[in-house]
N, C-alpha and C. Protein backbone atom coordinates (compact mmCIF):
# COMPACT_ATOMS: atom_id res chain seq x y z
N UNK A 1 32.72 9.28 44.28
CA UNK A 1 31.56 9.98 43.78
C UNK A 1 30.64 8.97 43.11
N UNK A 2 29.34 9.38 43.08
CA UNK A 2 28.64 8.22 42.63
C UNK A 2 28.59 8.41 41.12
N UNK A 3 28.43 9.75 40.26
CA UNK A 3 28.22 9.70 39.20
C UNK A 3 29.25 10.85 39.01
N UNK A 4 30.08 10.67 37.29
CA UNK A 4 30.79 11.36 36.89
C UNK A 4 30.23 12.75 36.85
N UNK A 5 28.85 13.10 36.41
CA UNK A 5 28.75 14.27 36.59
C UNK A 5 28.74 15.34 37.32
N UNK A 6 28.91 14.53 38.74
CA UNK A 6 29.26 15.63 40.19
C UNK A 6 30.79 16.10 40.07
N UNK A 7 31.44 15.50 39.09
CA UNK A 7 33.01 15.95 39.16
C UNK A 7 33.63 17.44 38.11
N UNK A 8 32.58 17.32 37.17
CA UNK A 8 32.59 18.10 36.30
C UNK A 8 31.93 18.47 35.46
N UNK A 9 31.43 19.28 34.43
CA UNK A 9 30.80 19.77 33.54
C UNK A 9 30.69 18.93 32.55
N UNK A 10 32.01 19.01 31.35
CA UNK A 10 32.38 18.67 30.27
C UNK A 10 33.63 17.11 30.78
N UNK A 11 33.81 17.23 29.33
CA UNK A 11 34.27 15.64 29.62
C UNK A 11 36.11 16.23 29.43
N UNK A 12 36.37 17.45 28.72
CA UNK A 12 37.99 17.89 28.88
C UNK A 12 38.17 18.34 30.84
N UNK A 13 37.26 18.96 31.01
CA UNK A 13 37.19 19.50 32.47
C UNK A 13 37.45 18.01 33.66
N UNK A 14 36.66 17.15 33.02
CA UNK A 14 36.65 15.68 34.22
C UNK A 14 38.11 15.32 34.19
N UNK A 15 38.68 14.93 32.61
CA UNK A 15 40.38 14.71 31.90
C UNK A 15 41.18 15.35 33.20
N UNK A 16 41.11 16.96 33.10
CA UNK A 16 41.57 17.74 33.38
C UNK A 16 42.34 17.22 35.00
N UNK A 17 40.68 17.68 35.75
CA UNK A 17 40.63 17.23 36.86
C UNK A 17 41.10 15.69 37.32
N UNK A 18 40.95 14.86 36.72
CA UNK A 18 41.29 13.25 37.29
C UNK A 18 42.90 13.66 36.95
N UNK A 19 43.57 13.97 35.94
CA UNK A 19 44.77 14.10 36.11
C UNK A 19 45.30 15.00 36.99
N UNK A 20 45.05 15.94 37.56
CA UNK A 20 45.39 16.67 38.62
C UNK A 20 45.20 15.67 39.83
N UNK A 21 43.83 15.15 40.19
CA UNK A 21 44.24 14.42 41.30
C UNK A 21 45.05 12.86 41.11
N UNK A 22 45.25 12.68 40.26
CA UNK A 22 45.91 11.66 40.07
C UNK A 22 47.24 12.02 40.28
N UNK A 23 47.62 12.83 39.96
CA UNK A 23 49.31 13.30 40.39
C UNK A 23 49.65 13.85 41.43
N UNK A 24 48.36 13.88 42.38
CA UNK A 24 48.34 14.18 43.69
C UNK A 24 48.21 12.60 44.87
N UNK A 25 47.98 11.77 43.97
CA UNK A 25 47.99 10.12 44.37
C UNK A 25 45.81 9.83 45.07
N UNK A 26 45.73 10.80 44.68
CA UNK A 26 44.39 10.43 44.75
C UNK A 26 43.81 9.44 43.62
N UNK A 27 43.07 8.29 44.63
CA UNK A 27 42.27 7.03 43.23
C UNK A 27 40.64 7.81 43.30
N UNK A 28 40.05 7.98 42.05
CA UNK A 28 39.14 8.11 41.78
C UNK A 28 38.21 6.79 42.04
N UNK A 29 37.22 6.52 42.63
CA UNK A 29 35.52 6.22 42.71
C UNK A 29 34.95 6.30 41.95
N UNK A 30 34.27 5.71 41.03
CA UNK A 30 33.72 6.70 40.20
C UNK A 30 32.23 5.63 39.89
N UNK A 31 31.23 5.37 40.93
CA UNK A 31 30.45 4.53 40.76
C UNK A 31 30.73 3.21 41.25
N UNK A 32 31.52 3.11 42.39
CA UNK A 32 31.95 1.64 42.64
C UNK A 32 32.84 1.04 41.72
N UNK A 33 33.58 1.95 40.43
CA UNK A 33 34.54 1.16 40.21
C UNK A 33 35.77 2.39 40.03
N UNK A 34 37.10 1.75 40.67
CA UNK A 34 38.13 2.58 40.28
C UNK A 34 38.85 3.19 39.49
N UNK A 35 38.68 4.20 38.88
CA UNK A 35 39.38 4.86 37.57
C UNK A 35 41.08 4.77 38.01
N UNK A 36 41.86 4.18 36.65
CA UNK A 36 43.26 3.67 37.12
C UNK A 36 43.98 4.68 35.68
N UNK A 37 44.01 5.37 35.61
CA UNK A 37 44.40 6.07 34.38
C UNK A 37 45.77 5.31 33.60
N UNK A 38 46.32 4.52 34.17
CA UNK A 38 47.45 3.60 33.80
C UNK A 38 47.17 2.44 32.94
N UNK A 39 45.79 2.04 32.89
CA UNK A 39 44.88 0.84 32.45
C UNK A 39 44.12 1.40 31.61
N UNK A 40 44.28 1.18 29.69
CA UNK A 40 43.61 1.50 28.72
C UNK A 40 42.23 0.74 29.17
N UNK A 41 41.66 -0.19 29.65
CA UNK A 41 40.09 -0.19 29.74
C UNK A 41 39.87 0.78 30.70
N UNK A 42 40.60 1.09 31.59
CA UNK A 42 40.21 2.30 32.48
C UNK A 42 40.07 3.78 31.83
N UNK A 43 40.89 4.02 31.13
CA UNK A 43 40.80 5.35 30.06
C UNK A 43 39.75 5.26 29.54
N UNK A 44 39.60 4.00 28.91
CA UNK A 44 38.18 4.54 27.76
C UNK A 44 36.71 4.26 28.53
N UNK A 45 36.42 3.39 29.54
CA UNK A 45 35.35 3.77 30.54
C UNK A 45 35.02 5.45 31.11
N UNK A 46 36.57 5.79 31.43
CA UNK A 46 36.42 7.21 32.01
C UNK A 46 35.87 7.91 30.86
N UNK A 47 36.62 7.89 29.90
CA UNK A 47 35.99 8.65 28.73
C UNK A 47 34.86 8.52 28.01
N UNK A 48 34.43 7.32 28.33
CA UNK A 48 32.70 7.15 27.78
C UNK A 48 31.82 7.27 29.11
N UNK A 49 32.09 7.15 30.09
CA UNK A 49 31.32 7.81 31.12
C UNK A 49 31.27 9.63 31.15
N UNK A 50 32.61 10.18 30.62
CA UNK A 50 32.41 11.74 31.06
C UNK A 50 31.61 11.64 29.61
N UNK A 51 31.73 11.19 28.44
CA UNK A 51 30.90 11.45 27.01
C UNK A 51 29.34 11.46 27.13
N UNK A 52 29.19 10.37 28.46
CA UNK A 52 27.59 10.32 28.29
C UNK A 52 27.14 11.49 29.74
N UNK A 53 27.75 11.50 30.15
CA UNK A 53 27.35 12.48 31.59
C UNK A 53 27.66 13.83 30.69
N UNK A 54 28.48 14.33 29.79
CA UNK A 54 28.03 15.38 29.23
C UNK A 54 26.52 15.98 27.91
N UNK A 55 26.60 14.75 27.30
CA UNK A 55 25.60 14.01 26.75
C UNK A 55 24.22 14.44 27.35
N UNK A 56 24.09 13.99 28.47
CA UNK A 56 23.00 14.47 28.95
C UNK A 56 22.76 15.53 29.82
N UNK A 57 24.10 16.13 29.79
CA UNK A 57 23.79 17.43 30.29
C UNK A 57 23.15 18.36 29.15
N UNK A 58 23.89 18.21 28.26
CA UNK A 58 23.33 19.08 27.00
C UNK A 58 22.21 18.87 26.62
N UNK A 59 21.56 17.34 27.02
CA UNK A 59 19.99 17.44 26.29
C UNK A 59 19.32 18.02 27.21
N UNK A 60 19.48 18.10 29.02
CA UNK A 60 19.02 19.16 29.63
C UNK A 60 18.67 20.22 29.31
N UNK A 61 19.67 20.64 28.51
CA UNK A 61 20.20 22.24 28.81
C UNK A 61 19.44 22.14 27.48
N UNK A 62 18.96 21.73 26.41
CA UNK A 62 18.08 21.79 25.18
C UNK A 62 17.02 22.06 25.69
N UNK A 63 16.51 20.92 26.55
CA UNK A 63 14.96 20.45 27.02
C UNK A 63 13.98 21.63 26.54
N UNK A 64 14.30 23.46 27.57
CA UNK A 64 13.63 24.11 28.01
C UNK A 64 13.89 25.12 26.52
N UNK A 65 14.67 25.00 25.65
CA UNK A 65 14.56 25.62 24.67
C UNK A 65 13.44 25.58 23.53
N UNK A 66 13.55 23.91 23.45
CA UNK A 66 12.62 23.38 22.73
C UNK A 66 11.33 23.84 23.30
N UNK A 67 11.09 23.59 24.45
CA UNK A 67 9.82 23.88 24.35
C UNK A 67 9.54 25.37 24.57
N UNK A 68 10.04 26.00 24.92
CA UNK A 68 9.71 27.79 24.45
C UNK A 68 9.58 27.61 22.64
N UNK A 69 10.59 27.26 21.57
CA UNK A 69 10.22 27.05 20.55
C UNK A 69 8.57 26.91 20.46
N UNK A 70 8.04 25.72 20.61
CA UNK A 70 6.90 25.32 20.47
C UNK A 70 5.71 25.72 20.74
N UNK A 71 6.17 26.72 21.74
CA UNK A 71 5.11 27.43 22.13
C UNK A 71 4.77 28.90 21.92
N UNK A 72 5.58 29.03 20.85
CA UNK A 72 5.50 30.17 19.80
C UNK A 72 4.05 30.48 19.12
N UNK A 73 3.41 31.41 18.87
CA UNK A 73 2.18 31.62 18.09
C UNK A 73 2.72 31.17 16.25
N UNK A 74 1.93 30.35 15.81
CA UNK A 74 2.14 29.59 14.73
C UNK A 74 1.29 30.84 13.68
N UNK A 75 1.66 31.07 12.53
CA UNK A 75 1.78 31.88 11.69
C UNK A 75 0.30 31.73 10.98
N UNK A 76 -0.88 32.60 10.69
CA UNK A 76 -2.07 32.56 10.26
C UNK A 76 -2.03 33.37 9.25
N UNK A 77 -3.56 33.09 8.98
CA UNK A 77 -4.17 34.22 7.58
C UNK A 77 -4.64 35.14 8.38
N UNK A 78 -4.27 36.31 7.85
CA UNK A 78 -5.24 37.45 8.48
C UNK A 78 -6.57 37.68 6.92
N UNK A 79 -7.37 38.41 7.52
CA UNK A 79 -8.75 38.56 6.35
C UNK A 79 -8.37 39.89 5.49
N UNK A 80 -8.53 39.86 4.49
CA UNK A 80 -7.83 41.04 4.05
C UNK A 80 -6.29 41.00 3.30
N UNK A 81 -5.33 39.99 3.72
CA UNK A 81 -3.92 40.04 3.01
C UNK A 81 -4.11 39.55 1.88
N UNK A 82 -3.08 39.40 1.32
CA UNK A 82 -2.77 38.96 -0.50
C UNK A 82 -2.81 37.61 -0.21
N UNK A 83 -2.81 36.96 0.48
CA UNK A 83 -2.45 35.45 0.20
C UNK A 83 -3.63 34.71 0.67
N UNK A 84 -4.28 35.45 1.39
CA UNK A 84 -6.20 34.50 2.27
C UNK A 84 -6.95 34.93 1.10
N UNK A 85 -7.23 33.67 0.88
CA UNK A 85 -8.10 33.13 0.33
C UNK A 85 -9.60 34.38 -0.12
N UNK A 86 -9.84 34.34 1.22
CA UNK A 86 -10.70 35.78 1.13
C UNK A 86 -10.74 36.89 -0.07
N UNK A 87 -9.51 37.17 0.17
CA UNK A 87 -8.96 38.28 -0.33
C UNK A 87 -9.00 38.05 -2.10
N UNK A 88 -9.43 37.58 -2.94
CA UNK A 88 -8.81 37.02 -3.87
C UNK A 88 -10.24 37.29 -4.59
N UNK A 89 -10.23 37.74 -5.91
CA UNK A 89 -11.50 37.96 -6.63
C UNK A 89 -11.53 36.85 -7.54
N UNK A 90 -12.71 36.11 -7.79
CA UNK A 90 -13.04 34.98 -8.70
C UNK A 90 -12.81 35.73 -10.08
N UNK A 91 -12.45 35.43 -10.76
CA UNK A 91 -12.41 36.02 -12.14
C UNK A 91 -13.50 35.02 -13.35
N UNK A 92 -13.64 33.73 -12.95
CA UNK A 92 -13.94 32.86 -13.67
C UNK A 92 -15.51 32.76 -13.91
């Protein structure tokens, strides 16, 4: 696969999955280099690759929130309430 994120969602789900096929004798691809789950630099690559491929799934999945946020009607004076200016008798 070219990028971890075609394998899975989350980064327990990728875990999940590479150990299933790993006990099936399948070697993972994973970008031109081989995930060896037997080899601690291989563990923690896998695991900072599924960290950042989930990583940016989630700022995806933010993106379209944020901007509905923003595009909210922002809060005014109406003419007439207690707090505009308007509204307010000089006493002085």
């Amino acid at each position: 696969m070219t990028k971890l994120d075609r394998l899975a969602r989350s980064l327990p789900d990728a875990r999940d999955i590479a150990d299933e096929l790993t006990l099936k004798g399948v070697t993972l691809n994973v970008g031109g280099s081989i995930y060896d789950p037997h080899d601690p630099v291989g563990k923690l690559l896998f695991n900072v690759l599924g960290m950042v491929a989930e990583f940016e799934s989630d700022l995806i999945r933010a993106g379209p929130a944020k901007a509905w946020r923003s595009r909210r009607p922002k809060a005014s004076f109406e003419v007439g309430s207690p707090s505009s200016p308007k509204s307010r008798n000089p006493t002085s």
